[in-house]
N, C-alpha and C. Protein backbone atom coordinates (compact mmCIF):
# COMPACT_ATOMS: atom_id res chain seq x y z
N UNK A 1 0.84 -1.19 0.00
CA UNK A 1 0.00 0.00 0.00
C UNK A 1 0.88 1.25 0.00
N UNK A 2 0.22 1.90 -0.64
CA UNK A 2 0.99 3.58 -0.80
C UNK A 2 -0.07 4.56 -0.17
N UNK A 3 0.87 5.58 0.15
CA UNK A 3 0.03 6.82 0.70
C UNK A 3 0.77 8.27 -0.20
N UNK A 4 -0.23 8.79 -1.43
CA UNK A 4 -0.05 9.62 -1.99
C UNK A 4 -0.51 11.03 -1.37
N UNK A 5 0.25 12.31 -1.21
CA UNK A 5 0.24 13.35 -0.28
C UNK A 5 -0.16 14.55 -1.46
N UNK A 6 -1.21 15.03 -1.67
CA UNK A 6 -1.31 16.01 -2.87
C UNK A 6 -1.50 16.95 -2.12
N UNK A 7 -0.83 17.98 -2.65
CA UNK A 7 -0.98 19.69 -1.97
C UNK A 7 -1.16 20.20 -3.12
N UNK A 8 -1.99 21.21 -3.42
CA UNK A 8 -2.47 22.21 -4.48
C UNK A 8 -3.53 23.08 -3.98
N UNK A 9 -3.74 24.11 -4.88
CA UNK A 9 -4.26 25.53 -4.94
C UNK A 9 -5.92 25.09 -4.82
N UNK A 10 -6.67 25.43 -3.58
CA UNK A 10 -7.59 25.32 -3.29
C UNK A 10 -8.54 25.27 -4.77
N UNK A 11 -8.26 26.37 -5.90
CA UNK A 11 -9.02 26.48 -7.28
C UNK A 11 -8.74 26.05 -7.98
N UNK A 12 -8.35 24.21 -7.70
CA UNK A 12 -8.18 23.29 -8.87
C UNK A 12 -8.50 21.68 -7.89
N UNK A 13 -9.08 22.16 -7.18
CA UNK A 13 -9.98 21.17 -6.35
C UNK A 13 -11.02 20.01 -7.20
N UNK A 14 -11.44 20.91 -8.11
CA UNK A 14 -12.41 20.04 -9.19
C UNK A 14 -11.58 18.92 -9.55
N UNK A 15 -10.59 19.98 -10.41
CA UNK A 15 -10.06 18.82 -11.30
C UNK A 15 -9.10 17.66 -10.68
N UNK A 16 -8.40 18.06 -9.11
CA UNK A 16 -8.25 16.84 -8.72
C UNK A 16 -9.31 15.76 -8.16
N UNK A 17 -10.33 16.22 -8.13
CA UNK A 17 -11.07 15.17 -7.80
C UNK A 17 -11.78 14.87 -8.90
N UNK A 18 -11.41 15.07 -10.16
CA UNK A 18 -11.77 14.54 -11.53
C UNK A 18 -10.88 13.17 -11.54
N UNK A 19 -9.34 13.69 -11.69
CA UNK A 19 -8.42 12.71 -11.06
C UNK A 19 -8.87 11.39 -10.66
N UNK A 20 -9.02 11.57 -9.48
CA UNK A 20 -9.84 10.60 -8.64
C UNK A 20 -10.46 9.81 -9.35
N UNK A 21 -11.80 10.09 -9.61
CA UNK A 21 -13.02 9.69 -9.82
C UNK A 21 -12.51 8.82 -11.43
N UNK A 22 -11.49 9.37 -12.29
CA UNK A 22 -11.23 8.61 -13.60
C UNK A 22 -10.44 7.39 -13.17
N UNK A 23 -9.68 7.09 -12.03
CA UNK A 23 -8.92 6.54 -11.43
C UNK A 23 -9.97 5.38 -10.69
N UNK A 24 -11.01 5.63 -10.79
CA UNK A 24 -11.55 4.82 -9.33
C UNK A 24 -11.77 4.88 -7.75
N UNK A 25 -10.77 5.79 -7.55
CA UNK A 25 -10.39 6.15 -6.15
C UNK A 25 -11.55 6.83 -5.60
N UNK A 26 -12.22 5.88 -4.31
CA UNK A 26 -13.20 6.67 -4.00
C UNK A 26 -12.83 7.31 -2.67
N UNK A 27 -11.99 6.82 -2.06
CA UNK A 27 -11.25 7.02 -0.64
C UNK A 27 -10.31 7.77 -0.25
N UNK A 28 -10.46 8.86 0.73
CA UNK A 28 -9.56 10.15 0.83
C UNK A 28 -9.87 10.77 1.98
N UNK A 29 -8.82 11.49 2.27
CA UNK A 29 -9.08 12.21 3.34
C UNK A 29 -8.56 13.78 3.09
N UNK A 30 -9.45 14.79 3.11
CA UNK A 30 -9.08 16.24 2.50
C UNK A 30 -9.08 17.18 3.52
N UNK A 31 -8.20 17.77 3.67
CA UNK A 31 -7.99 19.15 4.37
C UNK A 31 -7.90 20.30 3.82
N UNK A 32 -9.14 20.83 3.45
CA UNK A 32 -9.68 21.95 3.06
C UNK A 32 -8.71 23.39 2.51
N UNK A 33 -8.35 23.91 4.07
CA UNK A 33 -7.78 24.93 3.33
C UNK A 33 -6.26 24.90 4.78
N UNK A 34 -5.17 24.92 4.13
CA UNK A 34 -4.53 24.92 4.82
C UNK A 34 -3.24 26.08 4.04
N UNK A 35 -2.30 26.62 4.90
CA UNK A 35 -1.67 27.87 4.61
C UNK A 35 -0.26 26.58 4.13
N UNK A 36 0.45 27.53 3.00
CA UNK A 36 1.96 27.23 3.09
C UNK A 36 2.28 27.50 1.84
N UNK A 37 3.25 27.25 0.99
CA UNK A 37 3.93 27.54 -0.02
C UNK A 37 3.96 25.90 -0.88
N UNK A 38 3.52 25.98 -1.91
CA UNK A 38 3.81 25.14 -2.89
C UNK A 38 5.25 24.77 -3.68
N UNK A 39 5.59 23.93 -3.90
CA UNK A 39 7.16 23.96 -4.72
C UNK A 39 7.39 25.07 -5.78
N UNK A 40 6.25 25.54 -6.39
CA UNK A 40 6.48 26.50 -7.23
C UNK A 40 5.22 27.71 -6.77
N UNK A 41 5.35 28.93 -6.68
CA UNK A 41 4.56 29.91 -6.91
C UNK A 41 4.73 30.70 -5.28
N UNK A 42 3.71 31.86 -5.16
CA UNK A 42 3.67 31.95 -3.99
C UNK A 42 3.17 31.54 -2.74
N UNK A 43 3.36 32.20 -1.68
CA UNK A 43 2.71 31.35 0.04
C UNK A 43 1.36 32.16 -0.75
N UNK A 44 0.65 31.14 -0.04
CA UNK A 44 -0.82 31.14 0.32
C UNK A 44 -1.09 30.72 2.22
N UNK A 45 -1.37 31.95 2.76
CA UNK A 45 -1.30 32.49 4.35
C UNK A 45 -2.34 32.33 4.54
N UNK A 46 -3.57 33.68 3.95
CA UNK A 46 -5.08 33.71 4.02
C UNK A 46 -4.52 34.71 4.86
N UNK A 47 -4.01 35.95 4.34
CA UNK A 47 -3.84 37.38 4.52
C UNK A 47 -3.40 38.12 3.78
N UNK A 48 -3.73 39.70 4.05
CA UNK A 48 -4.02 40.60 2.69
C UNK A 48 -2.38 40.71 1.82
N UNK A 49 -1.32 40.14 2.29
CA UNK A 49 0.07 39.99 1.96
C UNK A 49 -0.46 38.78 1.04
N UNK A 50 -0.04 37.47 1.41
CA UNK A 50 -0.11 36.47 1.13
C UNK A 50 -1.43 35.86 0.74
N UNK A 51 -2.72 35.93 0.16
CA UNK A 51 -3.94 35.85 -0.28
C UNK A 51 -4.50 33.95 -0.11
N UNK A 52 -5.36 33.94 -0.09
CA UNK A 52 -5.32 32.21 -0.55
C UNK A 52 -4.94 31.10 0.46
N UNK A 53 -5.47 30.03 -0.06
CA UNK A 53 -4.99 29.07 0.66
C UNK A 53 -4.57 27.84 -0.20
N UNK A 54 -4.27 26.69 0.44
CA UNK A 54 -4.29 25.57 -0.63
C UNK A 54 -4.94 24.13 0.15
N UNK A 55 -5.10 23.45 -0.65
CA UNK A 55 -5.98 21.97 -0.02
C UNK A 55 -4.83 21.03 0.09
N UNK A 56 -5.01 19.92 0.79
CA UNK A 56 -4.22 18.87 0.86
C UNK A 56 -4.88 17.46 0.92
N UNK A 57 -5.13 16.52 0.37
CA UNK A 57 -5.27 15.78 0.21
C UNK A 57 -4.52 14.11 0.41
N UNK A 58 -4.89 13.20 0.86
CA UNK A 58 -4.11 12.15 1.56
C UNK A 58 -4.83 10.93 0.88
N UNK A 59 -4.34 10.05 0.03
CA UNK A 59 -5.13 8.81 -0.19
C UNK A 59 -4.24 7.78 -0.60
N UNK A 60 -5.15 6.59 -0.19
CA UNK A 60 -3.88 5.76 0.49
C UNK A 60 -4.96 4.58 -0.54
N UNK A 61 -3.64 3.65 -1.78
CA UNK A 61 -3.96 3.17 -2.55
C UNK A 61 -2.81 1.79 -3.01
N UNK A 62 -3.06 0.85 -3.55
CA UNK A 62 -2.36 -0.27 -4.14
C UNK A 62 -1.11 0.58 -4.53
N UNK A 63 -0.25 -0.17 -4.70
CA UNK A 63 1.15 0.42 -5.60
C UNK A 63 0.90 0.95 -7.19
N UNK A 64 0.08 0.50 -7.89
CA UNK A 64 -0.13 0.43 -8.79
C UNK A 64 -1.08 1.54 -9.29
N UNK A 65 -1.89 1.64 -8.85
CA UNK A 65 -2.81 2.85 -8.41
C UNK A 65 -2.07 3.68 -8.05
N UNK A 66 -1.23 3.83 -7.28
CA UNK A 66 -0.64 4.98 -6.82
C UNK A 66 0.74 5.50 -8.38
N UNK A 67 0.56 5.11 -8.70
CA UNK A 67 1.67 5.27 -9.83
C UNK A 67 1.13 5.75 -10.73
N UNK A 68 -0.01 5.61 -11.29
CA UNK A 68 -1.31 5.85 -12.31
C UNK A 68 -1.72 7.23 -11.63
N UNK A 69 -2.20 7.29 -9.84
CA UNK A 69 -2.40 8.78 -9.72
C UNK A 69 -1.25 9.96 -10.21
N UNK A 70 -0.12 9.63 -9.48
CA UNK A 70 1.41 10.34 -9.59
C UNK A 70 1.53 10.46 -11.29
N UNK A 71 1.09 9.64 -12.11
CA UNK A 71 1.33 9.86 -13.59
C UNK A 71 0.27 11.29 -14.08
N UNK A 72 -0.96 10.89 -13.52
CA UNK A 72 -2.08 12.02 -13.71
C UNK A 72 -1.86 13.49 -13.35
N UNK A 73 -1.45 13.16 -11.78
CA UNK A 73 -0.68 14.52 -11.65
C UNK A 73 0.41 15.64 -12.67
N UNK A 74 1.48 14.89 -12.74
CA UNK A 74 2.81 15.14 -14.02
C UNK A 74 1.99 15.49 -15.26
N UNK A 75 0.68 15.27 -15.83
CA UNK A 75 0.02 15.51 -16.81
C UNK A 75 -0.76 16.58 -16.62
N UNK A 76 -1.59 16.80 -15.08
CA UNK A 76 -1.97 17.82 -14.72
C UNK A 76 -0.78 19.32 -14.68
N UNK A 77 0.01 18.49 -14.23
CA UNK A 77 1.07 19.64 -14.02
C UNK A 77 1.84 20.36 -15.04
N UNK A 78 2.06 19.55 -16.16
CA UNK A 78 2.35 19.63 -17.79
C UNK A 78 1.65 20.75 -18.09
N UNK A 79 0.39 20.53 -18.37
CA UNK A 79 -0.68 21.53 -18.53
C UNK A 79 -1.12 22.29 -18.03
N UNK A 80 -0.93 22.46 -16.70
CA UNK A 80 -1.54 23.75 -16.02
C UNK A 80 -0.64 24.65 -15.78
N UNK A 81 -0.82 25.87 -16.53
CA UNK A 81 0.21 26.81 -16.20
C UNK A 81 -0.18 28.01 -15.21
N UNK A 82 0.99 27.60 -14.36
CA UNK A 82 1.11 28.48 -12.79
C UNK A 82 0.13 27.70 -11.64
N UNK A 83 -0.36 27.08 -11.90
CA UNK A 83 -1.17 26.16 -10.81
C UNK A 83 -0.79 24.77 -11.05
N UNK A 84 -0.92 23.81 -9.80
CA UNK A 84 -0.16 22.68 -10.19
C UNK A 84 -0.05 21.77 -8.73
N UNK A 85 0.08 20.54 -8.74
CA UNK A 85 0.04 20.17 -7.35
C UNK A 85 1.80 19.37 -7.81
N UNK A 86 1.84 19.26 -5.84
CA UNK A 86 2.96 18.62 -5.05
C UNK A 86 2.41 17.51 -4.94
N UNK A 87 2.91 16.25 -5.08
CA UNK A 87 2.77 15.31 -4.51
C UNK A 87 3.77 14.25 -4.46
N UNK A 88 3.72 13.69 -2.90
CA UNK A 88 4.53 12.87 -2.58
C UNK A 88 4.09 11.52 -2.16
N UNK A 89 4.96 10.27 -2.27
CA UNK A 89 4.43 8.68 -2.16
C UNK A 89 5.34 8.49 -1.21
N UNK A 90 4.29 7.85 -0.21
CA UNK A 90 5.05 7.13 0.93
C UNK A 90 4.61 5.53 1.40
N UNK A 91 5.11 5.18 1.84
CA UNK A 91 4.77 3.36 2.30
C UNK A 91 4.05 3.22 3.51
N UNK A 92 2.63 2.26 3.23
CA UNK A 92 2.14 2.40 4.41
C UNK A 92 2.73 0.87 5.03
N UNK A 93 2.99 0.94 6.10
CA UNK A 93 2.99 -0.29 6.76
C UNK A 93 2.24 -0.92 7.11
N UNK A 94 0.93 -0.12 7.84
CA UNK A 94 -0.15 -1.36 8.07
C UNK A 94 -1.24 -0.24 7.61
N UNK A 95 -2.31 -1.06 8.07
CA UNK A 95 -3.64 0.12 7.67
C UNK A 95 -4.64 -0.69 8.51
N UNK A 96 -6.01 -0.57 9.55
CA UNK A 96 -6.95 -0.47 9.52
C UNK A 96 -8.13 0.40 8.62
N UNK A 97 -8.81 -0.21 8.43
CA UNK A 97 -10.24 0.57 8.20
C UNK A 97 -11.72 0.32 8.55
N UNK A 98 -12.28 1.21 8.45
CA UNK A 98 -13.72 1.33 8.41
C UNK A 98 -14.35 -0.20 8.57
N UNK A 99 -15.29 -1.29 8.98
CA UNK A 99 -16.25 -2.23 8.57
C UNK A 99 -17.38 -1.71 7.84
N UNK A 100 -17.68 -2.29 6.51
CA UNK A 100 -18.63 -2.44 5.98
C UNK A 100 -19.80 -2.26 6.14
């Protein structure tokens, strides 16, 4: 299992969860609006300096899946000019979830 870490600009929220949804992925956990600086562009604070915020997103998927999201991204990112997400893959070791 992988745990993919997406950070991007609160106003491209759609299209990562277009992402998603072409992917299959119905499972996630989103943090709305959170302050910080992206690898490229400016901080987003949520003050009259620094404007904005950005979302973060956490979803935790097969290896394989997770390689197919990370590819989507690099394509998102290709194409979107000046907006764009971070994302990073990490290893889960174990996982509980939810019952049915």
């Amino acid at each position: 299992m992988k745990m993919v870490f997406l950070n991007y600009y609160v106003g491209i929220d759609d299209e990562v969860k277009e992402i998603l949804e072409a992917l299959g992925i119905r499972t996630y956990t989103r943090f709305p609006e959170v302050e910080g600086r992206l690898s490229h562009g400016e901080p987003r604070e949520k003050t009259h300096v620094w404007p904005g915020s950005n979302s973060t997103m956490l979803v935790v998927v097969e290896e394989g899946v997770a390689d197919s999201l990370v590819r989507k991204v690099e394509e998102l990112n290709a194409a979107a000019f000046g907006e764009g997400i971070d994302a990073y893959v990490l290893d889960v070791s174990r996982s509980v979830v939810a019952a049915a």
